[in-house]
N, C-alpha and C. Protein backbone atom coordinates (compact mmCIF):
# COMPACT_ATOMS: atom_id res chain seq x y z
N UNK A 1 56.78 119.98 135.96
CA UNK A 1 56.12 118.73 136.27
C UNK A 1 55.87 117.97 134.96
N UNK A 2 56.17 116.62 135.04
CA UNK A 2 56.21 116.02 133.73
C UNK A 2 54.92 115.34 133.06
N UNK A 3 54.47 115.03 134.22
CA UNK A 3 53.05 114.75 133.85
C UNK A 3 52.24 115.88 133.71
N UNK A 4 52.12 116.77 133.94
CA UNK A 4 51.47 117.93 133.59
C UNK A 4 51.96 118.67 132.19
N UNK A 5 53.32 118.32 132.34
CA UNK A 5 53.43 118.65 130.38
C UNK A 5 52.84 117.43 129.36
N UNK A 6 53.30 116.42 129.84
CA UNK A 6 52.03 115.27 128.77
C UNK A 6 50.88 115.63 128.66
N UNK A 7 50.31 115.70 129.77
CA UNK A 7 48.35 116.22 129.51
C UNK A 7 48.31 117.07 128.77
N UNK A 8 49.11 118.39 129.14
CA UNK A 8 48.91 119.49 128.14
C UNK A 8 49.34 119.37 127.05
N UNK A 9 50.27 118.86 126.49
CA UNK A 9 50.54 118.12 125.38
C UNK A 9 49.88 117.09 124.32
N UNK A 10 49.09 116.14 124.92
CA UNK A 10 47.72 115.75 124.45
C UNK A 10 46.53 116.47 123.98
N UNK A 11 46.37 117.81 125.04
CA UNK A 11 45.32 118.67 124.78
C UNK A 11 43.92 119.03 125.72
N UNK A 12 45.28 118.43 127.07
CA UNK A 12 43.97 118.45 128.25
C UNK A 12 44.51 120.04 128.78
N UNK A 13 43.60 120.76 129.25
CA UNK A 13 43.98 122.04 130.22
C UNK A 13 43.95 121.36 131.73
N UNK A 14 45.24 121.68 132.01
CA UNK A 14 45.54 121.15 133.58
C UNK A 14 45.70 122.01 134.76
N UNK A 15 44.67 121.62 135.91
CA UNK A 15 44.79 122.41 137.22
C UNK A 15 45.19 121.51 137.74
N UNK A 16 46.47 121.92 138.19
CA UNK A 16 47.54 120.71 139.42
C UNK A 16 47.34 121.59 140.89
N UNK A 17 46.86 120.75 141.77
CA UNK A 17 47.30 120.37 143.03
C UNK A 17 47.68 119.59 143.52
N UNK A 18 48.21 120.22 145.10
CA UNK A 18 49.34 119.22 145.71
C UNK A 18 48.67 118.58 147.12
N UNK A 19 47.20 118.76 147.04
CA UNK A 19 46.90 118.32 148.07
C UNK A 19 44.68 117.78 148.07
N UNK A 20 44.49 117.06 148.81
CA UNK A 20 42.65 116.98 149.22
C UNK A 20 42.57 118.82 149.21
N UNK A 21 42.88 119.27 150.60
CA UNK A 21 41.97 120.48 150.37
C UNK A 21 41.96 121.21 149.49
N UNK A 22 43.30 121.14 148.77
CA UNK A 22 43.39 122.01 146.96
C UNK A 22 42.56 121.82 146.15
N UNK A 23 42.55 120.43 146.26
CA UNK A 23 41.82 119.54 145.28
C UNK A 23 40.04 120.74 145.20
N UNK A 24 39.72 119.75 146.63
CA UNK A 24 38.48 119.95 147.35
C UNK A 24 38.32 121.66 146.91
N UNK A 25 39.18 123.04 146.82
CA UNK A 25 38.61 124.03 146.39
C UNK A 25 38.52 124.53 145.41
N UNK A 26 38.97 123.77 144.53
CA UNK A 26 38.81 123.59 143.09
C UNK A 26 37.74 122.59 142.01
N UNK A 27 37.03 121.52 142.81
CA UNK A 27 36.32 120.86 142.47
C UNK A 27 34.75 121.83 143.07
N UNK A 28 34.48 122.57 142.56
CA UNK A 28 33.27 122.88 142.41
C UNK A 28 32.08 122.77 141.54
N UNK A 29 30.99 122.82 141.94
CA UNK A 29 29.93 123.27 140.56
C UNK A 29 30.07 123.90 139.75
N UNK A 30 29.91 123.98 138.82
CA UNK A 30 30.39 124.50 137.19
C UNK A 30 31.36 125.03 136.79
N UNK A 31 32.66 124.13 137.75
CA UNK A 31 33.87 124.49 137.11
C UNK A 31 34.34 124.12 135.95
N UNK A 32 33.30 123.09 135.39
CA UNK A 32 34.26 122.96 133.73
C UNK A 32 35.13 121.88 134.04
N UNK A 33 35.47 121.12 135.16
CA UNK A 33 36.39 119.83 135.10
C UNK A 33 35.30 118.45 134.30
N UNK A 34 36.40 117.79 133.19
CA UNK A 34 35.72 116.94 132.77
C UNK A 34 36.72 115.69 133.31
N UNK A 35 38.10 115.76 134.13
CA UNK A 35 38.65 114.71 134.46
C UNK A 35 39.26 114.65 135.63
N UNK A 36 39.43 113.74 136.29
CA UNK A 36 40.14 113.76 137.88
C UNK A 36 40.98 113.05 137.68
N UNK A 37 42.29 113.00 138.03
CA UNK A 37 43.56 112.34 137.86
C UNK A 37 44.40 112.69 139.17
N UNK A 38 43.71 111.73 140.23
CA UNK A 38 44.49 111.81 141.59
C UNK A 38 45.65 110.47 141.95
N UNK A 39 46.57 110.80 142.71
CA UNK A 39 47.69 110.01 143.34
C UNK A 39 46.53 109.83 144.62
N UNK A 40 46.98 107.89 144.97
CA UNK A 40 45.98 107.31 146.26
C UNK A 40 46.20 108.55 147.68
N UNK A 41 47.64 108.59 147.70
CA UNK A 41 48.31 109.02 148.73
C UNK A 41 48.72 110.26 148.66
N UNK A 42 48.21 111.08 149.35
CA UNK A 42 48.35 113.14 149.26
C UNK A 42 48.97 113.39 150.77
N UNK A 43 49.53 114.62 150.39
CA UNK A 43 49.94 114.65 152.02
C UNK A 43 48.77 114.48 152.72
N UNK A 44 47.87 115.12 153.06
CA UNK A 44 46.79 115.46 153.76
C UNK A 44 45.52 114.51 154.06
N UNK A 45 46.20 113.47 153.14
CA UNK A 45 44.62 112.45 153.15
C UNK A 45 44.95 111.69 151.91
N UNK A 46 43.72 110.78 151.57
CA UNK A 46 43.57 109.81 150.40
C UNK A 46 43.27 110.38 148.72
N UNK A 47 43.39 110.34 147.64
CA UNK A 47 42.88 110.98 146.43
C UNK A 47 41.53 110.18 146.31
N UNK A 48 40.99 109.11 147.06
CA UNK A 48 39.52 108.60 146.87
C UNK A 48 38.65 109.83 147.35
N UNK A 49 39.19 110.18 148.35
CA UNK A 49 38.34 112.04 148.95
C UNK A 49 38.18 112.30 147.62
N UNK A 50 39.49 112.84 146.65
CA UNK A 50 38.70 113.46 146.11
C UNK A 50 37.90 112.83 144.91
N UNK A 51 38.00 111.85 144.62
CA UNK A 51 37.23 110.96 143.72
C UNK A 51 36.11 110.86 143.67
N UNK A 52 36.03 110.79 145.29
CA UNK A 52 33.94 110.74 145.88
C UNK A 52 33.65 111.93 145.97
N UNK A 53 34.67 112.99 146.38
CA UNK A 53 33.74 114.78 145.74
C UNK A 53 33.60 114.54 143.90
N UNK A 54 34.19 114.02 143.64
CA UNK A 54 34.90 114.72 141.87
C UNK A 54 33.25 113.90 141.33
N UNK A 55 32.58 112.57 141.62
CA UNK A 55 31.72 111.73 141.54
C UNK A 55 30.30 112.71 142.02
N UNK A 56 30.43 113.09 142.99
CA UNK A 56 29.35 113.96 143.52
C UNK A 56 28.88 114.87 142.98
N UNK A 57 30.11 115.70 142.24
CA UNK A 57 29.65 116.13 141.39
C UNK A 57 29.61 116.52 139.82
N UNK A 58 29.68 114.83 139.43
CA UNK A 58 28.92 114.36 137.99
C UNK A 58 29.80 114.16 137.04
N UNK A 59 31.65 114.31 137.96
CA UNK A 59 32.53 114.10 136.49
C UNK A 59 32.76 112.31 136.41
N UNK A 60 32.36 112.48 135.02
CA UNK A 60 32.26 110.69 134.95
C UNK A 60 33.88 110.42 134.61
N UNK A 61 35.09 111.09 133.98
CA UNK A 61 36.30 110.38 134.17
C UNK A 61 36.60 111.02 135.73
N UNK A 62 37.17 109.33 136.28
CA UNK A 62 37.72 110.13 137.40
C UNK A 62 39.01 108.61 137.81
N UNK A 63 40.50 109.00 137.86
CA UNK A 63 41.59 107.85 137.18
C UNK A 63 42.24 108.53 139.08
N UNK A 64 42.56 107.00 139.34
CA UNK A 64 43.79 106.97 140.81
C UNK A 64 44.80 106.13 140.21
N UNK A 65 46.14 106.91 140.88
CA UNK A 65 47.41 106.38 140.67
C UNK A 65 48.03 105.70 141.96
N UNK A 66 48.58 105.09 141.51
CA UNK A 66 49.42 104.16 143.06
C UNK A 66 50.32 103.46 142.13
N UNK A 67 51.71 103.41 143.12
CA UNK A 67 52.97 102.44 142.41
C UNK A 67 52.31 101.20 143.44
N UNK A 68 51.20 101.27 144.27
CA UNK A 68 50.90 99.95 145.13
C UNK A 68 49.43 99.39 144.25
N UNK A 69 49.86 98.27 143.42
CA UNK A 69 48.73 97.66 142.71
C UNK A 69 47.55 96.77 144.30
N UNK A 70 48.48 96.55 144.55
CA UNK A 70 47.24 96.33 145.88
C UNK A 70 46.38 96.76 147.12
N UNK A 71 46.45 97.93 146.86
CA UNK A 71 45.93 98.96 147.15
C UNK A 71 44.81 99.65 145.96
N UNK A 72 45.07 99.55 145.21
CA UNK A 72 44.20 100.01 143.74
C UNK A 72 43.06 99.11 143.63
N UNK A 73 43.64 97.44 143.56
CA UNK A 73 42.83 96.51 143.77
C UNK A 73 41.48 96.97 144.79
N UNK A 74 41.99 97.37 146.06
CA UNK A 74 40.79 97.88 147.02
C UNK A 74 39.64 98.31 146.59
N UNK A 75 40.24 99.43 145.68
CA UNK A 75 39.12 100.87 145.26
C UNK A 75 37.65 100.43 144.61
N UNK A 76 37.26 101.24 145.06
CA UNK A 76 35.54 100.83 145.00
C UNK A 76 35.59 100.79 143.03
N UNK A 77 34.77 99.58 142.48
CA UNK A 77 34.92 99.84 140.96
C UNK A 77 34.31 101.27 140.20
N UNK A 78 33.36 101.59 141.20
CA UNK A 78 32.07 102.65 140.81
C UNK A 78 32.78 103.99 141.14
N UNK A 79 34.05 103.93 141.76
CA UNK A 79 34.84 105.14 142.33
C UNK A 79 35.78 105.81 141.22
N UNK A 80 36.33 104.52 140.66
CA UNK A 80 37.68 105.45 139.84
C UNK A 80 37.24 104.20 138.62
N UNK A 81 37.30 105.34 137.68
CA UNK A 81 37.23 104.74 136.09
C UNK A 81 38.19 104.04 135.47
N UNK A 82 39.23 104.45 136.10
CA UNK A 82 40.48 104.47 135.50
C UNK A 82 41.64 104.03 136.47
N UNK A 83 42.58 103.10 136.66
CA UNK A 83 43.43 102.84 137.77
C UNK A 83 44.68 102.82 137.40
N UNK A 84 46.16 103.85 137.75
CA UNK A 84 47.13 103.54 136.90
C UNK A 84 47.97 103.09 137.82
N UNK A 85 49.01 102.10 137.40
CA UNK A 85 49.95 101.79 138.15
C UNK A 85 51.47 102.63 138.03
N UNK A 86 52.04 103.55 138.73
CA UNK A 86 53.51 103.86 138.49
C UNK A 86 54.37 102.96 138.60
N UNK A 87 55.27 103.78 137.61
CA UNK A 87 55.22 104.94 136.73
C UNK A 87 54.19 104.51 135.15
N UNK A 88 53.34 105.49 134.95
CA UNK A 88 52.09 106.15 133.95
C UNK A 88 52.90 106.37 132.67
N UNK A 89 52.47 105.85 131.77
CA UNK A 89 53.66 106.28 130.97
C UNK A 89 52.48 107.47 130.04
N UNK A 90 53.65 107.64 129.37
CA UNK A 90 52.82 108.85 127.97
C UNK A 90 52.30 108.18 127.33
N UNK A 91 51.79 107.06 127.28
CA UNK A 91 50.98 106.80 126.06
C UNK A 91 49.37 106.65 126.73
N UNK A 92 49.47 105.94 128.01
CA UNK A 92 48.54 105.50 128.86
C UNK A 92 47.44 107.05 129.05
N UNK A 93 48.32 108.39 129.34
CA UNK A 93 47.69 109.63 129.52
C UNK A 93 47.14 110.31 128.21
N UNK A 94 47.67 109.72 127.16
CA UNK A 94 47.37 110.04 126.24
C UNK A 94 46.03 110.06 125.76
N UNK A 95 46.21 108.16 125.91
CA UNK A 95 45.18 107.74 125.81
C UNK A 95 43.70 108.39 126.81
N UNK A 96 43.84 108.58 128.04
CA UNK A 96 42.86 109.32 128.84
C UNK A 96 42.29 110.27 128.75
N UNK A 97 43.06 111.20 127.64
CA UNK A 97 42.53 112.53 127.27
C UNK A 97 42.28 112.66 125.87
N UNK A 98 42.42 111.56 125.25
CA UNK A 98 41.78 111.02 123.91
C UNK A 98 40.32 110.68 124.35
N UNK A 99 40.23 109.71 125.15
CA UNK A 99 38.83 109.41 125.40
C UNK A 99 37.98 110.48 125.96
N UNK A 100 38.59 111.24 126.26
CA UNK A 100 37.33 111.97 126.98
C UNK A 100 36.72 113.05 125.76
N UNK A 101 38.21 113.91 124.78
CA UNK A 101 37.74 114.16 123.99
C UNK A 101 36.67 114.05 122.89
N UNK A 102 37.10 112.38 123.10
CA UNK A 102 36.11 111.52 121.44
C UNK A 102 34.63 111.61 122.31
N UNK A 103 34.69 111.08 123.45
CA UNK A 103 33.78 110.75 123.73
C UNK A 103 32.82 111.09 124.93
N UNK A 104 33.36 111.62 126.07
CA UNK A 104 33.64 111.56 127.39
C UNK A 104 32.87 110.40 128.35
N UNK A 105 33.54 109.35 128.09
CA UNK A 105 33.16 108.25 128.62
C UNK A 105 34.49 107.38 128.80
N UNK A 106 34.21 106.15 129.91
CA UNK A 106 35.40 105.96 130.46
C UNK A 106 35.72 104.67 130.04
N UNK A 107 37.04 104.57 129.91
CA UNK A 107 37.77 103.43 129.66
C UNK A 107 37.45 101.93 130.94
N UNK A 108 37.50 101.03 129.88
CA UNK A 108 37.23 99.98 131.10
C UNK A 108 38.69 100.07 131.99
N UNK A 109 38.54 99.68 133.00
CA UNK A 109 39.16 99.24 134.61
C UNK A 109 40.40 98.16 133.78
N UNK A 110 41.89 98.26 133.93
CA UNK A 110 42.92 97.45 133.67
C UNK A 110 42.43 96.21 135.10
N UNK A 111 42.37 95.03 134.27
CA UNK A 111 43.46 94.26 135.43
C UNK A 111 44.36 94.33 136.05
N UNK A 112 44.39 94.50 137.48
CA UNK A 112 45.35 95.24 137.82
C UNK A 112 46.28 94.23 138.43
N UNK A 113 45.94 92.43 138.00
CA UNK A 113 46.54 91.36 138.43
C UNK A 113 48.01 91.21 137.59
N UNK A 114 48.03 91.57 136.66
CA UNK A 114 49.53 91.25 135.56
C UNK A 114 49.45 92.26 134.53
N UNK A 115 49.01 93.89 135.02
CA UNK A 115 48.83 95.01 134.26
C UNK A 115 50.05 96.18 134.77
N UNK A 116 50.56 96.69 133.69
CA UNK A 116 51.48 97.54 134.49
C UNK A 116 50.68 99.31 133.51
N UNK A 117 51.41 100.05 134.39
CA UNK A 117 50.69 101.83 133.61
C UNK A 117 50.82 102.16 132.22
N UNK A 118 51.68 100.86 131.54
CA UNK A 118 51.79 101.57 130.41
C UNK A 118 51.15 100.67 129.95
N UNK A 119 50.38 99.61 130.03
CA UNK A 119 49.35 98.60 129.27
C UNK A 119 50.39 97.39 128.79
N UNK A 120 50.98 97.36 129.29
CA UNK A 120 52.18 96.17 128.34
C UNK A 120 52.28 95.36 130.26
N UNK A 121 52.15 93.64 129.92
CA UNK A 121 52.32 92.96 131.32
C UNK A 121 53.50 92.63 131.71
């Protein structure tokens, strides 16, 4: 998986799932997640599920992907920190696991009116 070798490559430790309920049994209390990096659309359901568990409990990065910018547009602002449009490029993830390192606090919200995933319009 290619995005899962970028993160780890940056210097994030990555638990990939392929689904909400994966998600959902892995997002627990004091598991040590400091970031959520869900696709809108899972087989099983929406990645805002898991956004509003990942929120519940207290991880302040929490980034949704969609190749549908109008659909992203929707998302509650207070929900996802972070909004990427596909295809995400490597610099954009980079950047996500830079910030959390330096700081763990979240990047402002792209315009998602004439913004594409890799920050270039």
């Amino acid at each position: 998986m290619a995005l899962r070798r970028i993160l780890e490559e940056a210097g994030a430790e990555v638990v990939a799932v392929e689904c909400v309920t994966d998600a959902f049994a892995q997002l627990v209390p004091d598991a040590g997640i400091t970031m959520v990096l869900s696709d809108l659309h899972l087989p099983d359901g929406l990645g805002t599920a898991v956004l509003e568990r990942a929120r519940g409990l207290g991880i302040a990065r929490r980034a949704l992907s969609s190749g549908d910018r109008a659909a992203l547009r929707e998302v509650d602002a207070e929900l996802a920190t972070d909004l990427l449009t596909k295809p995400v490029s490597r610099t954009v993830l980079e950047a996500l696991v830079g910030a959390i390192s330096r700081s763990g606090t979240a990047l402002r919200r792209p315009d998602l009116g004439n913004r594409s995933g890799d920050g270039e319009g």
